[in-house]
C-alpha atoms as a PDB file:
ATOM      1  CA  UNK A   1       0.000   0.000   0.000  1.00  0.00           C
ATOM      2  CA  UNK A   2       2.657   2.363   0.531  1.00  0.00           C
ATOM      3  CA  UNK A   3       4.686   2.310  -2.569  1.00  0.00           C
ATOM      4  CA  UNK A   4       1.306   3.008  -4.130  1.00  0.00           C
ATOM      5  CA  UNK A   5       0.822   6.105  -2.103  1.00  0.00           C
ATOM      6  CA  UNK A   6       3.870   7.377  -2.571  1.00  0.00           C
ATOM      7  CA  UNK A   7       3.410   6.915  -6.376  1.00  0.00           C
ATOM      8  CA  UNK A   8      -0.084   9.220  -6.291  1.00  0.00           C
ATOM      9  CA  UNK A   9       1.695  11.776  -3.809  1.00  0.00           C
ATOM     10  CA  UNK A  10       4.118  12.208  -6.422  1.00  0.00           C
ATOM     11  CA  UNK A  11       1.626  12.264  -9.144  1.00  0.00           C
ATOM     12  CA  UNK A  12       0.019  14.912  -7.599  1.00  0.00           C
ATOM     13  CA  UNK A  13       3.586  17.212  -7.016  1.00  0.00           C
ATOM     14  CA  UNK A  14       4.003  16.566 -10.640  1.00  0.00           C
ATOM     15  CA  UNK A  15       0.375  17.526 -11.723  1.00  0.00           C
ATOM     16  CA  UNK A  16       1.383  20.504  -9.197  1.00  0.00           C
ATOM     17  CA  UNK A  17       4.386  21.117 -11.679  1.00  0.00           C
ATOM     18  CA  UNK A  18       2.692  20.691 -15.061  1.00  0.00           C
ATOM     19  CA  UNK A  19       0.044  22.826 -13.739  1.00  0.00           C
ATOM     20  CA  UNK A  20       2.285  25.580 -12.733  1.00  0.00           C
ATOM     21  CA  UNK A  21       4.301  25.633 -15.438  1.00  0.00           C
ATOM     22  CA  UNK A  22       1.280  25.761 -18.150  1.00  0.00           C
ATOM     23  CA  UNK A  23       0.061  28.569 -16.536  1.00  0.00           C
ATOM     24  CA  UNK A  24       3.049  30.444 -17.005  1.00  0.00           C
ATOM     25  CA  UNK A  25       3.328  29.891 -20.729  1.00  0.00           C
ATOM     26  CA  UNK A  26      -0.885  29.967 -21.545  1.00  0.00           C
ATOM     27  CA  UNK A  27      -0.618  30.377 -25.184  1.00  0.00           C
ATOM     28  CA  UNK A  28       1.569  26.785 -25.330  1.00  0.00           C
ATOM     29  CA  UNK A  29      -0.326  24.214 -26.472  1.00  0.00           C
ATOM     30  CA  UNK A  30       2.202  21.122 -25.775  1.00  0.00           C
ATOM     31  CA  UNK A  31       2.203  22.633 -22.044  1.00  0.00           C
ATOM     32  CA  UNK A  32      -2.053  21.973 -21.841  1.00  0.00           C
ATOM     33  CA  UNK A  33      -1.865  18.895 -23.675  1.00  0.00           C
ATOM     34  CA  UNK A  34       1.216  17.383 -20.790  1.00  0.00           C
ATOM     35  CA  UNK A  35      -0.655  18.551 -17.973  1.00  0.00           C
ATOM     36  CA  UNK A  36      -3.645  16.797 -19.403  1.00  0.00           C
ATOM     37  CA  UNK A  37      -1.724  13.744 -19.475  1.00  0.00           C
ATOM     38  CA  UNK A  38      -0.518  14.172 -16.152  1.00  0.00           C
ATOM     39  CA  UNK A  39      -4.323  14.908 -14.552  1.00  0.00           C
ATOM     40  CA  UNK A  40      -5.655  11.909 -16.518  1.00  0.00           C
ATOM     41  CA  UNK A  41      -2.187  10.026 -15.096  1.00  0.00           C
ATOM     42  CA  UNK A  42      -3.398  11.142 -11.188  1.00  0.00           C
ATOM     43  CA  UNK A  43      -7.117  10.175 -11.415  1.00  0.00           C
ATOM     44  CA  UNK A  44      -5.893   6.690 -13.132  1.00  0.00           C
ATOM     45  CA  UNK A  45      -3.683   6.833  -9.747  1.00  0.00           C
ATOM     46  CA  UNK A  46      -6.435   7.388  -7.687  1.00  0.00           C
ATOM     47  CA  UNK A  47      -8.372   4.433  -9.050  1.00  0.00           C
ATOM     48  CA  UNK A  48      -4.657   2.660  -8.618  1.00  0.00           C
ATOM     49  CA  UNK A  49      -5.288   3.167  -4.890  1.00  0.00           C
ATOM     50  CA  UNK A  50      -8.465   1.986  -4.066  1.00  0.00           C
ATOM     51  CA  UNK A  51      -7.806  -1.181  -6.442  1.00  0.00           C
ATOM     52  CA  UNK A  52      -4.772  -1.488  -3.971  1.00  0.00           C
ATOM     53  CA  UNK A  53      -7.012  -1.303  -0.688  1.00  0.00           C
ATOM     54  CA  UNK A  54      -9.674  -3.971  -2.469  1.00  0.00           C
ATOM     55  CA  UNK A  55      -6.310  -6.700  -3.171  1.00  0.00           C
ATOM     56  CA  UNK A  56      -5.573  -6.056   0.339  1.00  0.00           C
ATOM     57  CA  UNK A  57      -8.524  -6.490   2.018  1.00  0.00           C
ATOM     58  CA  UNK A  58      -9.094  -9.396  -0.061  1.00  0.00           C
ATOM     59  CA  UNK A  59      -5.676 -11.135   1.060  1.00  0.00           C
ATOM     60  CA  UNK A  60      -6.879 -10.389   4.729  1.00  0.00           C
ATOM     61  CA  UNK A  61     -10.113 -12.092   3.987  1.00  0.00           C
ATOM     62  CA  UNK A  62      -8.690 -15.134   2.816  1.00  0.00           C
ATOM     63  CA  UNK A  63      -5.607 -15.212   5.689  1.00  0.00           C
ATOM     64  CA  UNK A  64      -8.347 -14.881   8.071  1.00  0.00           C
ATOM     65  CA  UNK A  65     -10.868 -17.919   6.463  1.00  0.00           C
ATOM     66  CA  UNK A  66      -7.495 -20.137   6.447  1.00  0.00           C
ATOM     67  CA  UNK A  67      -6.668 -19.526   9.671  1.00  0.00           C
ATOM     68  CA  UNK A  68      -9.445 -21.587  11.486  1.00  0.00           C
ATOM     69  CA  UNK A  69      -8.913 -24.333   9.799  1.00  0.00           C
ATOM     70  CA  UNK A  70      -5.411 -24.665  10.183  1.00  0.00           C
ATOM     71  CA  UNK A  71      -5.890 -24.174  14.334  1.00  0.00           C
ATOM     72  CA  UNK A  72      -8.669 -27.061  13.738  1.00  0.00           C
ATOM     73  CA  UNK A  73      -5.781 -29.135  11.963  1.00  0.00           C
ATOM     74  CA  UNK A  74      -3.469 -28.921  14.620  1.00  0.00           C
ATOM     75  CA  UNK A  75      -5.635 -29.720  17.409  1.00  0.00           C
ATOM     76  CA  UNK A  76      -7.147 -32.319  15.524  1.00  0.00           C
END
């Protein structure tokens, strides 16, 4: 989970960038079009992270069903 966040928090410094930067030169065109990219890039990271926190919770869900029956295994 937290290489992902650290890949979105730097999405968004670089968004931050972009963003700055085509503002300073507003009649550029290849300056709209790359911070385009880079907003489509940071919502695409967005949906990165919650598909990271779904995996996760999934791989807790099954650690957690598999643990009962190995305790029932070792008892048994």
């Amino acid at each position: 989970v937290r290489p992902t966040l650290r890949f979105v928090l730097g999405l968004h410094i670089v968004a931050l960038a972009a963003g700055v930067w085509k503002a300073e030169s507003l009649g550029d065109d290849r300056m709209a079009l790359a911070f385009g990219v880079l907003e489509t890039l940071l919502v695409l990271g967005y949906q990165l992270f919650a598909a990271i926190f779904v995996v996760d919770d999934m791989m807790l869900v099954r650690k957690a069903a598999s643990a009962p029956a190995k305790c029932r295994q070792s008892e048994g």
